[in-house]
PDB file of N, CA and C in Angstrom:
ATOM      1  N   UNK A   1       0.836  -1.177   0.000  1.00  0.00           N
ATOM      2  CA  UNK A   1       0.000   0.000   0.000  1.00  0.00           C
ATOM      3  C   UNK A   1       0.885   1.245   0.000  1.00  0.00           C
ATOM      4  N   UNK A   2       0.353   2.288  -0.847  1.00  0.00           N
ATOM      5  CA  UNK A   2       0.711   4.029  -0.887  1.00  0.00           C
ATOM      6  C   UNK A   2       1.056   4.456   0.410  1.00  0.00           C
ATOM      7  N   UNK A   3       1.509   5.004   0.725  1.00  0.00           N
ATOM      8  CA  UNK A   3       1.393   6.629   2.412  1.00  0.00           C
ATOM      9  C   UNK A   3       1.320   7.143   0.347  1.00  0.00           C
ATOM     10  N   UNK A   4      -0.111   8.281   1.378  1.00  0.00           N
ATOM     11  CA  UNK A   4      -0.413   9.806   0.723  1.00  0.00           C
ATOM     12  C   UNK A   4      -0.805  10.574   1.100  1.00  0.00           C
ATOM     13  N   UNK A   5      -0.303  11.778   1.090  1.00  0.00           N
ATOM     14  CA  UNK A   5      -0.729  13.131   1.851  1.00  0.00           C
ATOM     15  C   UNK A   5      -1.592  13.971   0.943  1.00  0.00           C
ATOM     16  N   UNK A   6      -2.491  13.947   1.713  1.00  0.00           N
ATOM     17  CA  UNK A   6      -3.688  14.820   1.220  1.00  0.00           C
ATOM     18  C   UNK A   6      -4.103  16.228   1.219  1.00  0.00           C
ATOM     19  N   UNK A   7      -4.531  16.864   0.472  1.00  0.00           N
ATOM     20  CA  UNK A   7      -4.925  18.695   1.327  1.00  0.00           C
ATOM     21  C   UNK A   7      -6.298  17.936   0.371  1.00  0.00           C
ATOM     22  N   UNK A   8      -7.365  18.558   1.564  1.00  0.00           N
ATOM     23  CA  UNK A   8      -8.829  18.518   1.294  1.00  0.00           C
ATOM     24  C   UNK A   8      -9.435  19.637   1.535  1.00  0.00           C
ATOM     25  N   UNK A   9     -10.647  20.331   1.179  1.00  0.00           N
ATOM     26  CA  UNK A   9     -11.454  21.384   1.423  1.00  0.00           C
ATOM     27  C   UNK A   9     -11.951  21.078   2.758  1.00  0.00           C
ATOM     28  N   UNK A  10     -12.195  22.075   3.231  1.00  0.00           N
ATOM     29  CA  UNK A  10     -12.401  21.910   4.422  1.00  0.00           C
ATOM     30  C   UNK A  10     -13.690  21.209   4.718  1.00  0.00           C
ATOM     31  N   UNK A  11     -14.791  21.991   3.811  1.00  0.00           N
ATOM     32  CA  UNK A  11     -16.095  21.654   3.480  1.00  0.00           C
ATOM     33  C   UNK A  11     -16.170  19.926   3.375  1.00  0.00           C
ATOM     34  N   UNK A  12     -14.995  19.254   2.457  1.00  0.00           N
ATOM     35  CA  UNK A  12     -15.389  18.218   2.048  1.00  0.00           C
ATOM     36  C   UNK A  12     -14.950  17.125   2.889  1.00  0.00           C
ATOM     37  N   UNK A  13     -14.199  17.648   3.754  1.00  0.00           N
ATOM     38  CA  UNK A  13     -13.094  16.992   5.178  1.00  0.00           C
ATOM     39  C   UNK A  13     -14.212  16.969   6.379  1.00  0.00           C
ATOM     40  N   UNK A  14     -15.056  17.896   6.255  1.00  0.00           N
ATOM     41  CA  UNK A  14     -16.156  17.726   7.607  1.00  0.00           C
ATOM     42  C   UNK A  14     -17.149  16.843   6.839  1.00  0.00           C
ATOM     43  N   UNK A  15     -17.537  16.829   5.745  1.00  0.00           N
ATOM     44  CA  UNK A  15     -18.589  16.291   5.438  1.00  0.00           C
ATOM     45  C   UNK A  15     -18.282  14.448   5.772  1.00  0.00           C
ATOM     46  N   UNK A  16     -16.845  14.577   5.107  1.00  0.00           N
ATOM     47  CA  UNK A  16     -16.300  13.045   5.093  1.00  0.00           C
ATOM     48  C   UNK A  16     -16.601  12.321   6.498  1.00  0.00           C
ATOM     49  N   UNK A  17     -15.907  13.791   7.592  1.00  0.00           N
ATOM     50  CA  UNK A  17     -15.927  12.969   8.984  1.00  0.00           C
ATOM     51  C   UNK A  17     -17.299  12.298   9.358  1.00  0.00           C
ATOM     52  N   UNK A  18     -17.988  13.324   8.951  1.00  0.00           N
ATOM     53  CA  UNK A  18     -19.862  13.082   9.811  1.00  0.00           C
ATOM     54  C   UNK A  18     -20.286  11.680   9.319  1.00  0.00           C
ATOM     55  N   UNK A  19     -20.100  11.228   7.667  1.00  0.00           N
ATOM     56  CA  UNK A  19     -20.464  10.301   6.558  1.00  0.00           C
ATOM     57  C   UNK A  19     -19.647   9.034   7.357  1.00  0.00           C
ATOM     58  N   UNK A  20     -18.223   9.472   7.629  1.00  0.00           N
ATOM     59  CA  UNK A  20     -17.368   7.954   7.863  1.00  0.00           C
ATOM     60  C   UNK A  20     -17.699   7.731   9.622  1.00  0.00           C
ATOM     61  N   UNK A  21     -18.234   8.542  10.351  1.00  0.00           N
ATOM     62  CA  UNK A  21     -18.779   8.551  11.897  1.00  0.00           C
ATOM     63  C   UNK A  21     -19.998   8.088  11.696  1.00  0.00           C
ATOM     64  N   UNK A  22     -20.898   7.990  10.442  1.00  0.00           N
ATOM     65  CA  UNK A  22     -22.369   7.120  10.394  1.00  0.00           C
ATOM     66  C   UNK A  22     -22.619   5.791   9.835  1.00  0.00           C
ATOM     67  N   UNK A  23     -21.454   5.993   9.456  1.00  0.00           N
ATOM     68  CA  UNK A  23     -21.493   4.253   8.609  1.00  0.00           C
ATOM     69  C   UNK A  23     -20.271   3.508   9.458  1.00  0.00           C
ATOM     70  N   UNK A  24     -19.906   3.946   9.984  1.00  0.00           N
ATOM     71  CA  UNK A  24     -18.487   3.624  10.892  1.00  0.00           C
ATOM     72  C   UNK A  24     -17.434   2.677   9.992  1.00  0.00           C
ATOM     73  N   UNK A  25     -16.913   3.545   8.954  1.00  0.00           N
ATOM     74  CA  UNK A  25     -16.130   3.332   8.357  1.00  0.00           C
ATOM     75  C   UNK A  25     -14.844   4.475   8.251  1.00  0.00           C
ATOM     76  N   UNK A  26     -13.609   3.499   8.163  1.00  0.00           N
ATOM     77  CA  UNK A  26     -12.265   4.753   8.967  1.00  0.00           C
ATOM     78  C   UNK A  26     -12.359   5.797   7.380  1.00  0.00           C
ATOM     79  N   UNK A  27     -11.878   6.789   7.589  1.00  0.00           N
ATOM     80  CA  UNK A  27     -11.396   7.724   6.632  1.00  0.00           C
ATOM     81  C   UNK A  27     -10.819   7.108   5.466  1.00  0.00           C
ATOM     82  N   UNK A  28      -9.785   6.289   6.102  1.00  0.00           N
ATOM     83  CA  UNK A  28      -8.961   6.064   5.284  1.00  0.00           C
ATOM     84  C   UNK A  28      -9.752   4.624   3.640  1.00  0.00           C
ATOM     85  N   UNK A  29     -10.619   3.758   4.790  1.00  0.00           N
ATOM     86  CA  UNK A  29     -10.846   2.857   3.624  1.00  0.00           C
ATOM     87  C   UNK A  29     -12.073   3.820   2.788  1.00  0.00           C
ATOM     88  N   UNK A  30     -12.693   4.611   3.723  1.00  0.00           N
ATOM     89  CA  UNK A  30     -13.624   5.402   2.953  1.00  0.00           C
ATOM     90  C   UNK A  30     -13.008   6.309   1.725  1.00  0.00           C
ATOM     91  N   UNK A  31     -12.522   6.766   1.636  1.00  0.00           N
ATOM     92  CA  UNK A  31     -11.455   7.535   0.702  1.00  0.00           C
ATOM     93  C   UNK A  31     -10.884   6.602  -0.590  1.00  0.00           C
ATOM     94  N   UNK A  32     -10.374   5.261  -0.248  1.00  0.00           N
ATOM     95  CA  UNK A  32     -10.454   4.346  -1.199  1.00  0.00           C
ATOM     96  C   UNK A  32     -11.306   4.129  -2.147  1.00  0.00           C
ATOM     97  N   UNK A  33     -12.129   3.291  -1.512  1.00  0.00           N
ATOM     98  CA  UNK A  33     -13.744   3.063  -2.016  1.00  0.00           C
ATOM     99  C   UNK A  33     -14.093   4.446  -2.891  1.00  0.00           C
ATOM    100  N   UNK A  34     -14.030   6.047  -2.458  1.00  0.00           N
ATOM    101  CA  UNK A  34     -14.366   6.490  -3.300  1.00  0.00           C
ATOM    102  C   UNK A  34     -13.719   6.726  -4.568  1.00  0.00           C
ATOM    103  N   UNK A  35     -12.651   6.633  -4.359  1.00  0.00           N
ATOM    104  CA  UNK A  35     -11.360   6.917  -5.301  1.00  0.00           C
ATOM    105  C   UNK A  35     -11.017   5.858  -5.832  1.00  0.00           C
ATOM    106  N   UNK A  36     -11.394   4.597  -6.099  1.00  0.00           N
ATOM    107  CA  UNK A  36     -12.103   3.484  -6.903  1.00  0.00           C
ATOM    108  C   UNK A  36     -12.915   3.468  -7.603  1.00  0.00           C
ATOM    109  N   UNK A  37     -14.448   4.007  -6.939  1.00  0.00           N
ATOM    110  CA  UNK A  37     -15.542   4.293  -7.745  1.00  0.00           C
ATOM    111  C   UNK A  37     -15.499   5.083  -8.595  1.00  0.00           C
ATOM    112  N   UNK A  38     -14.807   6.411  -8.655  1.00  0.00           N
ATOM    113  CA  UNK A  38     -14.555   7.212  -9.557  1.00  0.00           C
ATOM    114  C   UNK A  38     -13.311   7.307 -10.605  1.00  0.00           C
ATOM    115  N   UNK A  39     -12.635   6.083  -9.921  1.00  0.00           N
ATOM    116  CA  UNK A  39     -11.689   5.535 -11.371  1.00  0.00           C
ATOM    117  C   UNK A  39     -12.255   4.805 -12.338  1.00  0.00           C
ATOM    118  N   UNK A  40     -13.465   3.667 -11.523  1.00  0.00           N
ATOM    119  CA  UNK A  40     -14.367   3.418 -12.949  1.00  0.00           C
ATOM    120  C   UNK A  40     -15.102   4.050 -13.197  1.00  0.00           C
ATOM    121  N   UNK A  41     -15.931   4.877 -12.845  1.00  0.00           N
ATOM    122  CA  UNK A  41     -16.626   6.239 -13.701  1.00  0.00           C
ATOM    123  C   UNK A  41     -15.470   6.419 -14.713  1.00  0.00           C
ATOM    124  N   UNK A  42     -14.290   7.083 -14.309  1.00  0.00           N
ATOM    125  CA  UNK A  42     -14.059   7.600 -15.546  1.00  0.00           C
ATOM    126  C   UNK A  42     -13.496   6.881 -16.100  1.00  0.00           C
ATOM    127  N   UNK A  43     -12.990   5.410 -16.454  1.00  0.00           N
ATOM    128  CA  UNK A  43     -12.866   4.526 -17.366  1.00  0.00           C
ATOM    129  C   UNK A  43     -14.214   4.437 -18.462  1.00  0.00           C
ATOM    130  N   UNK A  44     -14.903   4.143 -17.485  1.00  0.00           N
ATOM    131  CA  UNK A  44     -16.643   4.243 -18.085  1.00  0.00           C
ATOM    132  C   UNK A  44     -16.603   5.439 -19.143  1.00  0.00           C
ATOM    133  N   UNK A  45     -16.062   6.865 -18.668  1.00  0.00           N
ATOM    134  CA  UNK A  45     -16.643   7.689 -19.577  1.00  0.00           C
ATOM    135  C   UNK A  45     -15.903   7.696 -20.973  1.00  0.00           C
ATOM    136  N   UNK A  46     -14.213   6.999 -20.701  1.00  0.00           N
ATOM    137  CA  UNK A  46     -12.973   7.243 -21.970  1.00  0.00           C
ATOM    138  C   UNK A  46     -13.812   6.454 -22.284  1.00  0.00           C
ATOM    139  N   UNK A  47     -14.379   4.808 -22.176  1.00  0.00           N
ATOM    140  CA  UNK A  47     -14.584   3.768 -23.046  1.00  0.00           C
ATOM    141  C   UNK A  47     -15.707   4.417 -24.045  1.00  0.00           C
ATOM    142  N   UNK A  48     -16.697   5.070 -23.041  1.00  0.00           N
ATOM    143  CA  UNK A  48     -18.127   5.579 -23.883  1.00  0.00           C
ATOM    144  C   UNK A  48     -17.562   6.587 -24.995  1.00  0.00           C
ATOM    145  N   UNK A  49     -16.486   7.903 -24.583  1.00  0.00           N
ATOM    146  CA  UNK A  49     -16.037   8.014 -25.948  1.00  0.00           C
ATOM    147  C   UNK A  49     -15.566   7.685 -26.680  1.00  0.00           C
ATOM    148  N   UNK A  50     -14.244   7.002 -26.361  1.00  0.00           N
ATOM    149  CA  UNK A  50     -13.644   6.196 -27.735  1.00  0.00           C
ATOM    150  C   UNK A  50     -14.604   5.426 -28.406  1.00  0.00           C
ATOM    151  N   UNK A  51     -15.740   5.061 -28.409  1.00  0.00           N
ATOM    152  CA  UNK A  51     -16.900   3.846 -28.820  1.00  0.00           C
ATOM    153  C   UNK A  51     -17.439   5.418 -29.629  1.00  0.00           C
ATOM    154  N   UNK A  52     -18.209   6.252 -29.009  1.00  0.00           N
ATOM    155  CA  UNK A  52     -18.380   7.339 -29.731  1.00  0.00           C
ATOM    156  C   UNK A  52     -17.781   7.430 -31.226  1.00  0.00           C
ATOM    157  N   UNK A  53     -16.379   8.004 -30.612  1.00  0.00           N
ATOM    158  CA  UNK A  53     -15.236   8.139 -32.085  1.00  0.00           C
ATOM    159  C   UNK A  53     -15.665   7.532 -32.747  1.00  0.00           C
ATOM    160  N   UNK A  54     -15.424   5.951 -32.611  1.00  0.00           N
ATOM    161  CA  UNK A  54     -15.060   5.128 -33.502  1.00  0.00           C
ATOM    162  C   UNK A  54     -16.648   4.908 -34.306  1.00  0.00           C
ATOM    163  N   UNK A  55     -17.634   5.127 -33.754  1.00  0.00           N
ATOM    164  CA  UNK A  55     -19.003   4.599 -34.091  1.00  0.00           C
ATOM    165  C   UNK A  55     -18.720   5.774 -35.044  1.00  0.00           C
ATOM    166  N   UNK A  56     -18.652   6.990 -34.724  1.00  0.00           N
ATOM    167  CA  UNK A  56     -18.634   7.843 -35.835  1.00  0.00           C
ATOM    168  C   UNK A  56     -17.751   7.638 -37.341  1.00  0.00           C
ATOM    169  N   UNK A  57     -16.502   7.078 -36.761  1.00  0.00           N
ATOM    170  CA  UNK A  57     -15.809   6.592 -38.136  1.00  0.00           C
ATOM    171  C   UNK A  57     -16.493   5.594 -38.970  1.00  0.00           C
ATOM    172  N   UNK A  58     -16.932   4.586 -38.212  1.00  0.00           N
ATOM    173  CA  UNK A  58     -17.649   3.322 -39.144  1.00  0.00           C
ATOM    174  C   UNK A  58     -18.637   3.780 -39.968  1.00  0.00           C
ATOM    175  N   UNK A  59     -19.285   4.770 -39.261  1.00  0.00           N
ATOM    176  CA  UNK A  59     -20.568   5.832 -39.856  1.00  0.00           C
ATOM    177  C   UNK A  59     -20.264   6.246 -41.149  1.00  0.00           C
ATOM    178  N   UNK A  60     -19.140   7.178 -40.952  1.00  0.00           N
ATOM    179  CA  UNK A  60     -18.814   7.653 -42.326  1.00  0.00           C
ATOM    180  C   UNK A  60     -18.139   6.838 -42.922  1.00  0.00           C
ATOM    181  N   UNK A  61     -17.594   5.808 -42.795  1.00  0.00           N
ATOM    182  CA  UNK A  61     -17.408   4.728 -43.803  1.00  0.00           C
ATOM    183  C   UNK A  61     -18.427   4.154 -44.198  1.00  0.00           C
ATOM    184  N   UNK A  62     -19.256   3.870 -43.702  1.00  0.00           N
ATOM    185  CA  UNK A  62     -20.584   2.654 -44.257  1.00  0.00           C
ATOM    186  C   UNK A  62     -21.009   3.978 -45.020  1.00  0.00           C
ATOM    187  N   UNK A  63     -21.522   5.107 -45.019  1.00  0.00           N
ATOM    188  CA  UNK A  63     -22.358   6.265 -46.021  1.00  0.00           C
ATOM    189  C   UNK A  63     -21.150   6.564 -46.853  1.00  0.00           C
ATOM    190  N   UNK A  64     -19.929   5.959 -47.154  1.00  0.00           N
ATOM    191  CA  UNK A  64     -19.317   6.183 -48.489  1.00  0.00           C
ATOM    192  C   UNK A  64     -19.535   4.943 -48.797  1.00  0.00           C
ATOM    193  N   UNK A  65     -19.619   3.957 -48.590  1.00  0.00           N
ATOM    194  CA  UNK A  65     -19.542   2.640 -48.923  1.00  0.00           C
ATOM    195  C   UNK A  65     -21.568   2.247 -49.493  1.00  0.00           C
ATOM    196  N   UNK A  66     -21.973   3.333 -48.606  1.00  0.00           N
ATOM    197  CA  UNK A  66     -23.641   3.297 -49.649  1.00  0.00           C
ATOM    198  C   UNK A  66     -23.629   3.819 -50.205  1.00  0.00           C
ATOM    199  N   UNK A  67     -22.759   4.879 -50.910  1.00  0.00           N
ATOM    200  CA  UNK A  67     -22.797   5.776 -51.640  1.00  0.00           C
ATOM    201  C   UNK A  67     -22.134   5.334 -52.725  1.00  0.00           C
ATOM    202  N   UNK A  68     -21.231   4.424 -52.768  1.00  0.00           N
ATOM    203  CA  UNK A  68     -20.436   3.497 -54.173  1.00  0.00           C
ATOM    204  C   UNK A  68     -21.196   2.840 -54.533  1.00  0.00           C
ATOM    205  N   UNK A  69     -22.035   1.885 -53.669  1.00  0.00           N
ATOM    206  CA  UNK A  69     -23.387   1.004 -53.977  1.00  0.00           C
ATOM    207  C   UNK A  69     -24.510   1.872 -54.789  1.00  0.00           C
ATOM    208  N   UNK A  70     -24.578   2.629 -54.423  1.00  0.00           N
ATOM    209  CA  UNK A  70     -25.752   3.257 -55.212  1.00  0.00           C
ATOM    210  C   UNK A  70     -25.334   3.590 -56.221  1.00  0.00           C
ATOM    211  N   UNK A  71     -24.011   4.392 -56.302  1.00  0.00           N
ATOM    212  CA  UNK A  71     -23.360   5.533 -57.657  1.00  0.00           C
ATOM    213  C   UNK A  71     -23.214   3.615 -58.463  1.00  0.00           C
ATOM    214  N   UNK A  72     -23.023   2.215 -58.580  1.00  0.00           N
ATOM    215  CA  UNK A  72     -22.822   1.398 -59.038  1.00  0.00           C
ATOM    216  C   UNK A  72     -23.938   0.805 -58.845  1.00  0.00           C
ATOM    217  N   UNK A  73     -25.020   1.060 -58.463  1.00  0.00           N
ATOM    218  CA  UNK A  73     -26.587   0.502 -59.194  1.00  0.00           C
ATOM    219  C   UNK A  73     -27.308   1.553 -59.879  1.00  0.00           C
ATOM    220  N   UNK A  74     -27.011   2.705 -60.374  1.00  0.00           N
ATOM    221  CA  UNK A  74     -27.926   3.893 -60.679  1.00  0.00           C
ATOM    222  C   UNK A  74     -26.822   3.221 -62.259  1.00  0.00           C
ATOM    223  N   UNK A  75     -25.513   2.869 -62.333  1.00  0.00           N
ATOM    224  CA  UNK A  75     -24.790   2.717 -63.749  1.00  0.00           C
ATOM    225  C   UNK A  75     -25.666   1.837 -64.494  1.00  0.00           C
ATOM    226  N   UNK A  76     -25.985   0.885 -63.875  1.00  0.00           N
ATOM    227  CA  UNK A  76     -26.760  -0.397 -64.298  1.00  0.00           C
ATOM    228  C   UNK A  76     -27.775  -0.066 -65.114  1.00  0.00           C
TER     229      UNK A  76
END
């Protein structure tokens, strides 16, 4: 395991205490857990764009690729 030194808002350092004093969970694994959850959020969000991108590339490939199909059934 890490040692890491933290600076927190103050706001978000009291809120933590009250949250990890009601569920009686220490600071420290609480802080994990969140900083986990929000590493897959944002895995979640790169994957959803790169899928984006790429959906967009296939896009404009398949509408040139209907567009040869057609310009080669309109010859016919």
């Amino acid at each position: 395991m890490k040692n890491l030194s933290l600076k927190m808002d103050d706001t978000v350092f009291n809120e933590t205490e009250r949250i990890t004093a009601k569920i009686s969970k220490t600071r420290n694994r609480y802080i994990n857990e969140a900083v986990e959850f929000y590493n897959l959020l944002q895995k979640r969000k790169m994957i959803s764009h790169q899928l984006q991108k790429e959906s967009k590339m296939v896009q404009d490939e398949s509408m040139k690729v209907l567009a040869e199909f057609e310009k080669l059934q309109d010859e016919s």
